[in-house]
C-alpha atoms as a PDB file:
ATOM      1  CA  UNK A   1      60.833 312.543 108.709  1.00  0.00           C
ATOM      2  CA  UNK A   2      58.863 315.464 107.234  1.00  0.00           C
ATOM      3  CA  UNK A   3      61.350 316.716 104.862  1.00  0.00           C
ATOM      4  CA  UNK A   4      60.534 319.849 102.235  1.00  0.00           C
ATOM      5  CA  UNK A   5      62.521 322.335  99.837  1.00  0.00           C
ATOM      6  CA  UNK A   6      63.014 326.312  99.688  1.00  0.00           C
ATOM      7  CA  UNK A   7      60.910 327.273  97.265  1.00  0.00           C
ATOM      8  CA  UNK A   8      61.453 330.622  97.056  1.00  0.00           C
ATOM      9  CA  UNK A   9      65.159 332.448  95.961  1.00  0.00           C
ATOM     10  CA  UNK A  10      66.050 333.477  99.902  1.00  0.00           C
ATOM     11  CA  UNK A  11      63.766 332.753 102.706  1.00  0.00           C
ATOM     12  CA  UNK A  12      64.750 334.338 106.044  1.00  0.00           C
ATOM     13  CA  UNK A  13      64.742 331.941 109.339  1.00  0.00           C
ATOM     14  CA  UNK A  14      62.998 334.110 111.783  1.00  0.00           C
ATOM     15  CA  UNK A  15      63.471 333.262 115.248  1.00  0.00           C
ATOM     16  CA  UNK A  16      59.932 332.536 116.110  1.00  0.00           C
ATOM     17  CA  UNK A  17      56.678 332.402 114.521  1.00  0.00           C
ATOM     18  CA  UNK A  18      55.537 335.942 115.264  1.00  0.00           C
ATOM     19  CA  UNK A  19      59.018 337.575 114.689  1.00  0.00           C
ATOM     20  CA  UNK A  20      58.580 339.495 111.579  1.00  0.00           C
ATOM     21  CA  UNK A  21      57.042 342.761 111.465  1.00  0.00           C
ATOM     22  CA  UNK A  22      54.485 344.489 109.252  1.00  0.00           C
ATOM     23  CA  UNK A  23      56.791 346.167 107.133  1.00  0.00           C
ATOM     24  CA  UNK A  24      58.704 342.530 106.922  1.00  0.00           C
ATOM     25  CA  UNK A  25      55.830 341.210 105.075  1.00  0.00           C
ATOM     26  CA  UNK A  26      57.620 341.373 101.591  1.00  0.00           C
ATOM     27  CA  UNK A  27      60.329 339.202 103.142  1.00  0.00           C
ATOM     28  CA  UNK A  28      58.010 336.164 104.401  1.00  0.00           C
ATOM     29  CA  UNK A  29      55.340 336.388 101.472  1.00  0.00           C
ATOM     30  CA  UNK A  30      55.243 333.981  98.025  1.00  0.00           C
ATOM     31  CA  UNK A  31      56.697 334.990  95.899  1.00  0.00           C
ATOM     32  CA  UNK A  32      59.338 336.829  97.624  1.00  0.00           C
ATOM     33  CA  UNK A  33      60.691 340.285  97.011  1.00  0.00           C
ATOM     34  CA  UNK A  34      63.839 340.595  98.640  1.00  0.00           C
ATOM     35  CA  UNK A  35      65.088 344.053  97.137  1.00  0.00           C
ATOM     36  CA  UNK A  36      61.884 345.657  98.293  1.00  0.00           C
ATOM     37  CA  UNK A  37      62.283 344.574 101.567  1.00  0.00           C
ATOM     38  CA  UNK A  38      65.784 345.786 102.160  1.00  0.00           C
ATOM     39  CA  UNK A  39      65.184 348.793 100.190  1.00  0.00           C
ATOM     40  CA  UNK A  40      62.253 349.424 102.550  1.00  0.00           C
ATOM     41  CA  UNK A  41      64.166 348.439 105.753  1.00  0.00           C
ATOM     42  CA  UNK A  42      65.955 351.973 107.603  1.00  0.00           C
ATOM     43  CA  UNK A  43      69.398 351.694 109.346  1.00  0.00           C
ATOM     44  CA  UNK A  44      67.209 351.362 112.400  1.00  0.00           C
ATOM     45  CA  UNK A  45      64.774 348.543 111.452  1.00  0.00           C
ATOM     46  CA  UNK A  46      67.631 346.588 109.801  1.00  0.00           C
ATOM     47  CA  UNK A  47      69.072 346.978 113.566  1.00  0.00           C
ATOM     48  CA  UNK A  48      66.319 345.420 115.158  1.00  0.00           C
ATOM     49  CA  UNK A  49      66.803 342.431 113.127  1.00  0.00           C
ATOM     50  CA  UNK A  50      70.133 341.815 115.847  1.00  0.00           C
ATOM     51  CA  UNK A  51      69.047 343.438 118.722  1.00  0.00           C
ATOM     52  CA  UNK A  52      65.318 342.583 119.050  1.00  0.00           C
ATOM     53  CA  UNK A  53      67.113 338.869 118.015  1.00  0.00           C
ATOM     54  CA  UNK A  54      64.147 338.502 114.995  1.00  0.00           C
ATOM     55  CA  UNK A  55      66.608 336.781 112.850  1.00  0.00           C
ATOM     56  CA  UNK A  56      68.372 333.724 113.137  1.00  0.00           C
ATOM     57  CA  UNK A  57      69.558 332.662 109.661  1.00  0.00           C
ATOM     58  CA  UNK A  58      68.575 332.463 105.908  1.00  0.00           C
ATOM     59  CA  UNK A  59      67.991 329.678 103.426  1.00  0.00           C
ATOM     60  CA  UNK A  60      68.391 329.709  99.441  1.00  0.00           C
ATOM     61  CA  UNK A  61      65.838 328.169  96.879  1.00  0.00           C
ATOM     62  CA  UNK A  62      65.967 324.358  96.873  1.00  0.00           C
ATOM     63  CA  UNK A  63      67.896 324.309 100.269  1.00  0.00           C
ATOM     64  CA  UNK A  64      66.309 320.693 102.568  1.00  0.00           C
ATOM     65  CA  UNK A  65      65.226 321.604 105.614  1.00  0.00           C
ATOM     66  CA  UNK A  66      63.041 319.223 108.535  1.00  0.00           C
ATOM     67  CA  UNK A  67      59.966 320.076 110.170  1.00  0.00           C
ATOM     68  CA  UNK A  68      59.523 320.153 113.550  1.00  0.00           C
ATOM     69  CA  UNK A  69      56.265 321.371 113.912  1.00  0.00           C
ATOM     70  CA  UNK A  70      53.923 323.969 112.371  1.00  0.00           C
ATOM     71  CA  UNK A  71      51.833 326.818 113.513  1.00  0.00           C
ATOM     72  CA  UNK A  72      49.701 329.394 111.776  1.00  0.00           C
ATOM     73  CA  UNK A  73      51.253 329.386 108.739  1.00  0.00           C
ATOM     74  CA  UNK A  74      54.629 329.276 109.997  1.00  0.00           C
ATOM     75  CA  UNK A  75      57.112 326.106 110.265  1.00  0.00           C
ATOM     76  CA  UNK A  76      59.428 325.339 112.953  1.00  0.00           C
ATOM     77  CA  UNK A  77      62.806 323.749 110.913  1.00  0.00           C
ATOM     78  CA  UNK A  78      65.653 322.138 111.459  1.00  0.00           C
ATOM     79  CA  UNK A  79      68.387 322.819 108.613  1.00  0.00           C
ATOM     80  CA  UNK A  80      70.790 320.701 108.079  1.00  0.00           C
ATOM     81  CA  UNK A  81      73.871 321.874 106.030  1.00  0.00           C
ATOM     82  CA  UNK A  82      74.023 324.871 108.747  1.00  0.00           C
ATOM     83  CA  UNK A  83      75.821 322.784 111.412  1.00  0.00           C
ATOM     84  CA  UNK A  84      75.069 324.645 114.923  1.00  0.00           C
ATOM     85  CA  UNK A  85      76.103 323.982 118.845  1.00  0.00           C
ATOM     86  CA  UNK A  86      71.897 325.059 118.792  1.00  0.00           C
ATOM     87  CA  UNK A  87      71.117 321.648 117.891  1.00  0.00           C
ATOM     88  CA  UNK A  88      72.639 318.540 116.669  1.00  0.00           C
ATOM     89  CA  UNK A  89      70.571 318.112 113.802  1.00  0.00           C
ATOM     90  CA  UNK A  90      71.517 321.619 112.097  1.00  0.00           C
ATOM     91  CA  UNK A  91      70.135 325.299 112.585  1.00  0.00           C
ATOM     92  CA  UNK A  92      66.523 325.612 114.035  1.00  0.00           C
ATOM     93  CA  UNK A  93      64.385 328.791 112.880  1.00  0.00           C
ATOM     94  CA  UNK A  94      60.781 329.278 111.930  1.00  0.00           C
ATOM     95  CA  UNK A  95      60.054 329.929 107.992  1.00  0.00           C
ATOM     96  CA  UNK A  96      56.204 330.473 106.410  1.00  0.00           C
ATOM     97  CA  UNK A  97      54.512 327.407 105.120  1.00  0.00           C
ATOM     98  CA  UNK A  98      54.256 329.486 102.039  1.00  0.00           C
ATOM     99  CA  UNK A  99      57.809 329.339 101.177  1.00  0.00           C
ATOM    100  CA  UNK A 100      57.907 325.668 101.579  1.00  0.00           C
ATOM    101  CA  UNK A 101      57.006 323.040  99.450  1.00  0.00           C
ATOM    102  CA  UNK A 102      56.907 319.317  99.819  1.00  0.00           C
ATOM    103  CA  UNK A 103      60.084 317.331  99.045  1.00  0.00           C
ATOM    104  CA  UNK A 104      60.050 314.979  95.877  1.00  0.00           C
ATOM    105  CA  UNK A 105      60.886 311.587  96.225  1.00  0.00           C
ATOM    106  CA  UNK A 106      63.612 311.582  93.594  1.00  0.00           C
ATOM    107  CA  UNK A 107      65.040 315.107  95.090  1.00  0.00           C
ATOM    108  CA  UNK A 108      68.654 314.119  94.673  1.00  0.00           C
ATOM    109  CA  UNK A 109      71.089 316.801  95.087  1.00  0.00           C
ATOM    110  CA  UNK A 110      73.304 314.986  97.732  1.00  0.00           C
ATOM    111  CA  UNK A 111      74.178 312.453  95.355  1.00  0.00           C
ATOM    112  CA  UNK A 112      73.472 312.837  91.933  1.00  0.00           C
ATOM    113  CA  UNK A 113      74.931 315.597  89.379  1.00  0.00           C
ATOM    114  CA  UNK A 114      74.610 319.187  90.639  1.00  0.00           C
ATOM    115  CA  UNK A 115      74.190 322.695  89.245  1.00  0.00           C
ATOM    116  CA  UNK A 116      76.115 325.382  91.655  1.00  0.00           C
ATOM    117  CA  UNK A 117      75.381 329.178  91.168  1.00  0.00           C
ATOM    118  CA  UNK A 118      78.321 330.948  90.572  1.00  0.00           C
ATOM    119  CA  UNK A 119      77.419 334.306  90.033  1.00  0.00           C
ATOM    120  CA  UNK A 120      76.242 336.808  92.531  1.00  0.00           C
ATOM    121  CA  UNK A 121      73.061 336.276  90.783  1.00  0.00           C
ATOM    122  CA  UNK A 122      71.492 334.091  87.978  1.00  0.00           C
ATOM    123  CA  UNK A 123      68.017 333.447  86.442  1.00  0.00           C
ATOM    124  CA  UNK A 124      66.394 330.980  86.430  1.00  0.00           C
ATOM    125  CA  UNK A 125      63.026 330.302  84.051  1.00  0.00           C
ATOM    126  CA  UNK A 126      60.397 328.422  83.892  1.00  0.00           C
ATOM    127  CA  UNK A 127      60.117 329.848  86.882  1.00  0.00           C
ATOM    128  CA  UNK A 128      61.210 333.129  86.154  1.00  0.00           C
ATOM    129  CA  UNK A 129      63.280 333.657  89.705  1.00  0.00           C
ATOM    130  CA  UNK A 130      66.519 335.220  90.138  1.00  0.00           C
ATOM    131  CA  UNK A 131      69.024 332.816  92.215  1.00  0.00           C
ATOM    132  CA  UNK A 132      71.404 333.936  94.516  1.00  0.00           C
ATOM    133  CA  UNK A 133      75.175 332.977  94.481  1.00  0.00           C
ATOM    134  CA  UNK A 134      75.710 329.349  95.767  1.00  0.00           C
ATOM    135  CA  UNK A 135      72.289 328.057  95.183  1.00  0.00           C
ATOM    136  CA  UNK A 136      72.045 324.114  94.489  1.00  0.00           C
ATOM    137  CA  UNK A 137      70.099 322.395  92.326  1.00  0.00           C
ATOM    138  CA  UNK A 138      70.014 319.056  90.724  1.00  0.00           C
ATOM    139  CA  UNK A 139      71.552 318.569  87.125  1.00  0.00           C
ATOM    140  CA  UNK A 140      69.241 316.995  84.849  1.00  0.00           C
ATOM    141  CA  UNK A 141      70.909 317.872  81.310  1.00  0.00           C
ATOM    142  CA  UNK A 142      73.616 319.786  79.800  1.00  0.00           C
ATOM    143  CA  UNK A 143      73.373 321.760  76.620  1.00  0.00           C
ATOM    144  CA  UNK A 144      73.225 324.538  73.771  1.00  0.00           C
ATOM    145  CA  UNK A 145      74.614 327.004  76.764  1.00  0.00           C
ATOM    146  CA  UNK A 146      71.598 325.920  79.232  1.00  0.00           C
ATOM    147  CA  UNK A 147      71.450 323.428  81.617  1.00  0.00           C
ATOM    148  CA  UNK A 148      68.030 321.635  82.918  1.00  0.00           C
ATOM    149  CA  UNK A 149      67.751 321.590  86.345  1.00  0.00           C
ATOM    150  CA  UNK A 150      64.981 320.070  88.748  1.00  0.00           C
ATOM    151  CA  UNK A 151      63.323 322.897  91.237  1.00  0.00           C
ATOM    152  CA  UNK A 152      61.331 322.532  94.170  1.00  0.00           C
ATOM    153  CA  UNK A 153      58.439 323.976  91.320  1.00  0.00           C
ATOM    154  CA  UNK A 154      59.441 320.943  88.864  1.00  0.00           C
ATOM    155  CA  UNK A 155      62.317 321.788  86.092  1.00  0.00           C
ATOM    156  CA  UNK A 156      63.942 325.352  85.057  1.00  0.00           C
ATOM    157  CA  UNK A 157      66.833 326.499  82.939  1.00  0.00           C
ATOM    158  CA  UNK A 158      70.107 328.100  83.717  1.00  0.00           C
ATOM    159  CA  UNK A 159      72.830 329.594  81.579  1.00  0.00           C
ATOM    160  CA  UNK A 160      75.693 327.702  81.185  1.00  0.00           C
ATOM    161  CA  UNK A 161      77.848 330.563  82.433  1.00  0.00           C
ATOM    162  CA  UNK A 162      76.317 331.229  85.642  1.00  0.00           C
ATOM    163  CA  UNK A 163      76.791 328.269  86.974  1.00  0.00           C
ATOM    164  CA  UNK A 164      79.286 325.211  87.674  1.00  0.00           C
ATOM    165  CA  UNK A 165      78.542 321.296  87.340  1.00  0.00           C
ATOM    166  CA  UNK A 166      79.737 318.485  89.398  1.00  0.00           C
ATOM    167  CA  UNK A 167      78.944 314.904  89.434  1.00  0.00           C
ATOM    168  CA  UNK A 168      78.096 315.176  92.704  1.00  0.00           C
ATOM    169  CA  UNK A 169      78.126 317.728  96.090  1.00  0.00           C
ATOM    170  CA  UNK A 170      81.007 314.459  97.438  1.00  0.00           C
ATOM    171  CA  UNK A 171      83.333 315.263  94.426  1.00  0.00           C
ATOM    172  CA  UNK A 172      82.695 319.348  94.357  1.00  0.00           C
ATOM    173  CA  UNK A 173      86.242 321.119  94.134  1.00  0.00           C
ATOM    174  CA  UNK A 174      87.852 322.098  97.172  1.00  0.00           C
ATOM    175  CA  UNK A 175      89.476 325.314  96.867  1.00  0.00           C
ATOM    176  CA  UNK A 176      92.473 326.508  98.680  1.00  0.00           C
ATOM    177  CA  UNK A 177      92.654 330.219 100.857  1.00  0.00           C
ATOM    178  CA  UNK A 178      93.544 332.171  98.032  1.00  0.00           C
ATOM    179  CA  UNK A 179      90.419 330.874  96.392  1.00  0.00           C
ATOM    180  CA  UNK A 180      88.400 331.935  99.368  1.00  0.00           C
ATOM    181  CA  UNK A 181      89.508 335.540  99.149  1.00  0.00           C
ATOM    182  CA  UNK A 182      89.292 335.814  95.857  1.00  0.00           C
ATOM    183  CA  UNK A 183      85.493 334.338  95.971  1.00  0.00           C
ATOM    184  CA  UNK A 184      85.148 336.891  99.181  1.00  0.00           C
ATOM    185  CA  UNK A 185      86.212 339.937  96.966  1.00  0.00           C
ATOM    186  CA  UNK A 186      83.188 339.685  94.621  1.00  0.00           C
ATOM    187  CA  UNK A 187      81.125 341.034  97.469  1.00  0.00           C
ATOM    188  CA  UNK A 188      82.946 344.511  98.084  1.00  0.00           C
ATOM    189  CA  UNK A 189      80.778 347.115  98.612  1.00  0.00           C
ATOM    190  CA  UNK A 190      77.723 344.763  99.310  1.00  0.00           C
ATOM    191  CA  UNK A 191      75.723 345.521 102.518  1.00  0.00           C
ATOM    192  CA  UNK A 192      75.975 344.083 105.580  1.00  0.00           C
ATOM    193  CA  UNK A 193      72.563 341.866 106.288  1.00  0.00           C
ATOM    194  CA  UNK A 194      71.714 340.537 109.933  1.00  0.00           C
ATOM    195  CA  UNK A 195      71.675 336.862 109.804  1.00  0.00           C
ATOM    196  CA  UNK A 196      71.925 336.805 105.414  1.00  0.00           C
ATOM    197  CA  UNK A 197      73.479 334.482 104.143  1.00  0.00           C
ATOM    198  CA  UNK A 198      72.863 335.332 100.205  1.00  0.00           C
ATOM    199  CA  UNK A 199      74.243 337.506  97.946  1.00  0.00           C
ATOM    200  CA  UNK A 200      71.942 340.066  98.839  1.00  0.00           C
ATOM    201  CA  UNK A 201      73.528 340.760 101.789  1.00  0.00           C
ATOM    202  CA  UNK A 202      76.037 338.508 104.435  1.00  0.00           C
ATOM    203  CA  UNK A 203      76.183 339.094 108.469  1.00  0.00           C
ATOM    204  CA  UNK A 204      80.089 338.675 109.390  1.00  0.00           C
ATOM    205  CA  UNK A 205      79.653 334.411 109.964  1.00  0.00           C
ATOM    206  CA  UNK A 206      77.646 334.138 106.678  1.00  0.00           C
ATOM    207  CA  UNK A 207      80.263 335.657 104.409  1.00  0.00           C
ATOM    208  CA  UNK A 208      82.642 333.232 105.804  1.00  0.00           C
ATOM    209  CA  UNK A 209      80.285 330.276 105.857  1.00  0.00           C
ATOM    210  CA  UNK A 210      79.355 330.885 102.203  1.00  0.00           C
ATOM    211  CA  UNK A 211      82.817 331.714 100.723  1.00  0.00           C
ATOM    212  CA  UNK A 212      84.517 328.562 102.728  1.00  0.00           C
ATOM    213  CA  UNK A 213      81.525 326.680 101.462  1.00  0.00           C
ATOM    214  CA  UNK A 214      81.741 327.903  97.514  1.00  0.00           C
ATOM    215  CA  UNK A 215      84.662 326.382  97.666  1.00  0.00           C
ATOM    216  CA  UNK A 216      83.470 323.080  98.624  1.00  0.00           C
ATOM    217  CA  UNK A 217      83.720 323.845 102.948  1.00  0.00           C
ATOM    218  CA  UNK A 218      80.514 323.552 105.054  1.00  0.00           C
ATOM    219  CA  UNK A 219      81.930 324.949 108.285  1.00  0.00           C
ATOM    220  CA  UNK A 220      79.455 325.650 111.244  1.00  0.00           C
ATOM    221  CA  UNK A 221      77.091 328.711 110.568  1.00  0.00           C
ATOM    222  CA  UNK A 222      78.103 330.972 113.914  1.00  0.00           C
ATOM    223  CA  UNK A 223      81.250 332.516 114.561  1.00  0.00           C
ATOM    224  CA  UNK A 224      81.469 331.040 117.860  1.00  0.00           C
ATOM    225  CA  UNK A 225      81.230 328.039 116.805  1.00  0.00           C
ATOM    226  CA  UNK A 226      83.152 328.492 113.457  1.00  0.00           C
ATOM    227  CA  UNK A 227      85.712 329.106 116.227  1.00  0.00           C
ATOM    228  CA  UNK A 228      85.621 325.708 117.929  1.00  0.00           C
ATOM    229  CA  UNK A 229      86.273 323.849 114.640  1.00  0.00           C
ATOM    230  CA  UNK A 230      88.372 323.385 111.816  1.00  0.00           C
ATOM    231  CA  UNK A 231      92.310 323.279 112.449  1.00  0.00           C
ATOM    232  CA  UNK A 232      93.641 325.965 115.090  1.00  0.00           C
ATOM    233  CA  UNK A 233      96.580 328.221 113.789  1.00  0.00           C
ATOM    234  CA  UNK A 234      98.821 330.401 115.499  1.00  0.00           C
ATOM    235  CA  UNK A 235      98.044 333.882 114.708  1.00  0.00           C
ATOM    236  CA  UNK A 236     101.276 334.533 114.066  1.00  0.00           C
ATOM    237  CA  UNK A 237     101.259 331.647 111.192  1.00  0.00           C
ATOM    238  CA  UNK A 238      97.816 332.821 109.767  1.00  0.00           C
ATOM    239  CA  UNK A 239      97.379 332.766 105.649  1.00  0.00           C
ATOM    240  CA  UNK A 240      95.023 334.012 103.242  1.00  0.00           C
ATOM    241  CA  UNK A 241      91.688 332.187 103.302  1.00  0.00           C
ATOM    242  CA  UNK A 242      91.717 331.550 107.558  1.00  0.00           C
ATOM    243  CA  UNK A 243      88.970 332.707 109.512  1.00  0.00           C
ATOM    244  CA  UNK A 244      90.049 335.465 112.649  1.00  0.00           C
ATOM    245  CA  UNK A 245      87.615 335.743 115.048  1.00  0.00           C
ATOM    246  CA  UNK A 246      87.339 338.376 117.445  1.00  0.00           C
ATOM    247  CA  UNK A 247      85.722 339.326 121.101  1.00  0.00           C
ATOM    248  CA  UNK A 248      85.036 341.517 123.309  1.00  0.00           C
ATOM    249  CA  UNK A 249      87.319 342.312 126.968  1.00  0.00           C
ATOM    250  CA  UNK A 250      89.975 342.794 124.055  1.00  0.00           C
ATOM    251  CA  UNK A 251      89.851 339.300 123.003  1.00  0.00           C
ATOM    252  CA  UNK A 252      89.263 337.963 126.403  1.00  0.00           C
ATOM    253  CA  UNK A 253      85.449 337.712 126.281  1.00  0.00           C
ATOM    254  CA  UNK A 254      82.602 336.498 123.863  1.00  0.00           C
ATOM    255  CA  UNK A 255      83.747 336.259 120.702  1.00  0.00           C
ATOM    256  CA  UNK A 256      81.153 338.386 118.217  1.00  0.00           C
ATOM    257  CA  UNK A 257      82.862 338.955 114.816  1.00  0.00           C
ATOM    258  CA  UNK A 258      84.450 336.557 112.083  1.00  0.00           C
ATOM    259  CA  UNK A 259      86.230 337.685 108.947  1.00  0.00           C
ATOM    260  CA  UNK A 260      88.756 336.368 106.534  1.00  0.00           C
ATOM    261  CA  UNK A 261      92.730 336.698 106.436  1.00  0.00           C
ATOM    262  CA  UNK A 262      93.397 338.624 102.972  1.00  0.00           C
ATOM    263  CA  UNK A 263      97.136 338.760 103.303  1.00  0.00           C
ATOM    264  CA  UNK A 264      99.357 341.690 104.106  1.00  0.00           C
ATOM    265  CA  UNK A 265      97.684 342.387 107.442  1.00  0.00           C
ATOM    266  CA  UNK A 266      94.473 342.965 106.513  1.00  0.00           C
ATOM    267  CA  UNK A 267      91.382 341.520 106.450  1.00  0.00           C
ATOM    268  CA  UNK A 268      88.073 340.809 104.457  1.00  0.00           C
ATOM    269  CA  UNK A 269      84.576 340.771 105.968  1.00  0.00           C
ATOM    270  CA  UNK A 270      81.338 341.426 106.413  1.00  0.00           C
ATOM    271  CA  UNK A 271      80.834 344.156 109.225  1.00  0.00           C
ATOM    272  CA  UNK A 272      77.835 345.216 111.187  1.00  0.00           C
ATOM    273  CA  UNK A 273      74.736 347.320 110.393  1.00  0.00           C
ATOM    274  CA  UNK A 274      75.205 350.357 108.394  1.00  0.00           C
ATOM    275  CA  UNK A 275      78.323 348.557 106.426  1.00  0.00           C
ATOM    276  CA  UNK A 276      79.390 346.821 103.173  1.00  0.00           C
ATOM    277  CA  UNK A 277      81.709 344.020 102.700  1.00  0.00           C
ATOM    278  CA  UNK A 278      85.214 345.863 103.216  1.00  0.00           C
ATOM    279  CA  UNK A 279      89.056 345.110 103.184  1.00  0.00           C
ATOM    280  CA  UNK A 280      90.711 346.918 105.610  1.00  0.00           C
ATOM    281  CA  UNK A 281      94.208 346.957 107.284  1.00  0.00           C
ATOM    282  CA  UNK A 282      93.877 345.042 110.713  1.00  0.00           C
ATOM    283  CA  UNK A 283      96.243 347.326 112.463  1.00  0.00           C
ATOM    284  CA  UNK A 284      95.434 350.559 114.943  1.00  0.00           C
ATOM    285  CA  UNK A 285      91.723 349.160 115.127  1.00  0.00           C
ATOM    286  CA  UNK A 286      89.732 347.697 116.832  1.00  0.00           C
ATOM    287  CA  UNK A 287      90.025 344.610 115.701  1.00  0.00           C
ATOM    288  CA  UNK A 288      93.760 344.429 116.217  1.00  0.00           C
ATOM    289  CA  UNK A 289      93.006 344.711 120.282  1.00  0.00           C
ATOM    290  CA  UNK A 290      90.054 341.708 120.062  1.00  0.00           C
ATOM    291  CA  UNK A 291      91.727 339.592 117.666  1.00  0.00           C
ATOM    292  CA  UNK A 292      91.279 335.960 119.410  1.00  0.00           C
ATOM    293  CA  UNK A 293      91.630 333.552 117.123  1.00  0.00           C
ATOM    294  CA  UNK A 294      92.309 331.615 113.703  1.00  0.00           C
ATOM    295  CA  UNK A 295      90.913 328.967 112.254  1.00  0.00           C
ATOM    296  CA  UNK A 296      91.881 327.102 109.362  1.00  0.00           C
ATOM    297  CA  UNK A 297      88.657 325.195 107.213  1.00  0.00           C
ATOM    298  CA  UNK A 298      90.621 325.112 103.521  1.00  0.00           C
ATOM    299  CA  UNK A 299      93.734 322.232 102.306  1.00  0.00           C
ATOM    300  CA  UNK A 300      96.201 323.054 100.025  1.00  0.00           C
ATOM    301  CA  UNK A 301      94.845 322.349  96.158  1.00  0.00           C
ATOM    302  CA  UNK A 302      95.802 319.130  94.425  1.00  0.00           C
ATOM    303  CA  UNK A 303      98.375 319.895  91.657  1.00  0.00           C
END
């Protein structure tokens, strides 16, 4: 199994080899410039990420993935802690070769001691990169407010702050639904990405994938499929922290949205083009007809 790392802070899973676009090329180069590219991207080219379906996902430095094949200086992946009805194996997408890099033998961050980013950003040095939130990387020591982590590029250094240790991804802290919001509200304002899934910008599924899985959830990537797992609840029994999904024929159709139960009849979530990362009261919109759904992914904390 031909196994490799992220080596870049976000790489974008483009739905084939020949997706991207000229004016994408800051998005699929090494080293990666993510702000440019969204700064360069108009309403209506960040649109035809969706609708000319040139986007499937996104991955964050250090993030395994499995090659399937490769071709002109693109590679076909499989990746496996985005569980998808697309394949068994985890969420398929092309990525450049570039922003690969082979996977060490002694690459342990499934079982040994892990760094997690915490903040919507952190830096990293020796390589100088800045992380996105949620970022994993193995722990190798602890100290004088740094902590030594392995990279897909060798070793780097953290601050202490921006980041939280466990002894292992197994024993990570599994937060309850008011830990979910509040990890959700750290995102207000941010703007709504096709297919992101970093803290430079969430499409409606990734918000909820990444704030069930800060808190120690890794739920399917799709709302569709985020909707045929976890535990089914009554929408009249919904709490804080459960995913509503929503569809279309007034919830009678395809389901196409996901956000996150904030309490008091409202709810948190990532919308569509054009849009940040809102609260909002669920009813007299649109959402309140093509409500569908709720899932529950989160357990009551431990005392």
């Amino acid at each position: 199994m031909d196994k490799r790392l992220v080596n870049v802070p976000v790489a974008t899973v483009w739905t084939s080899y020949n997706s991207a676009r000229d004016f994408d090329v800051a998005a699929i180069s090494n080293p990666v410039d993510i702000n440019t590219w969204l700064e360069g991207l108009t309403f209506e080219t960040r649109l035809g990420l969706c609708e000319q379906n040139l986007v499937q996902t996104q991955l964050l430095y250090g993030e395994e993935v499995i090659v399937i094949e490769e071709k002109d200086n693109w590679v076909h992946v499989i990746i496996p802690d985005q569980p998808t009805s697309k394949n068994k194996n985890g969420y398929p997408g092309w990525v450049p070769s570039s922003q690969l890099a082979e996977c060490p033998l002694d690459w342990n961050s499934k079982e040994g001691p892990v760094v997690i980013v915490k903040k919507p950003k952190a830096m990293l040095n020796d390589p100088n990169l800045e992380l996105s939130y949620q970022t994993i990387l193995p722990l190798i020591k602890e100290g004088e407010g740094k902590v030594l982590v392995k990279t897909p590029n060798g070793t780097g250094l953290l601050k202490s702050d921006d980041v939280t240790i466990f002894e292992s991804l197994a024993n990570r802290y599994k937060g309850n639904g008011n830990d979910i919001v509040a990890e959700g509200e750290i995102f207000l304002n941010l703007p709504y990405l096709w297919g992101g899934m970093s803290s430079y910008g969430y499409d409606c599924s990734g918000f909820s994938y990444s704030m069930c899985k800060a808190n120690g959830y890794i739920i399917p990537r799709d709302a569709h499929d985020q909707a045929n797992a976890g535990v089914e609840i009554s929408l009249e029994d919904i709490k804080p922290g459960d995913l509503l999904f929503f569809a279309y024929e007034e919830g009678k159709g395809r389901i196409h949205h996901v956000g996150i139960y904030y309490g008091d009849g409202k709810l948190l979530h990532s919308p569509n083009t054009g849009k940040t990362v809102e609260i909002i009261p669920i009813a007299g919109t649109i959402y309140e007809r093509e409500l569908c759904a709720a899932r529950r992914y989160w357990v009551e904390s431990e005392a």
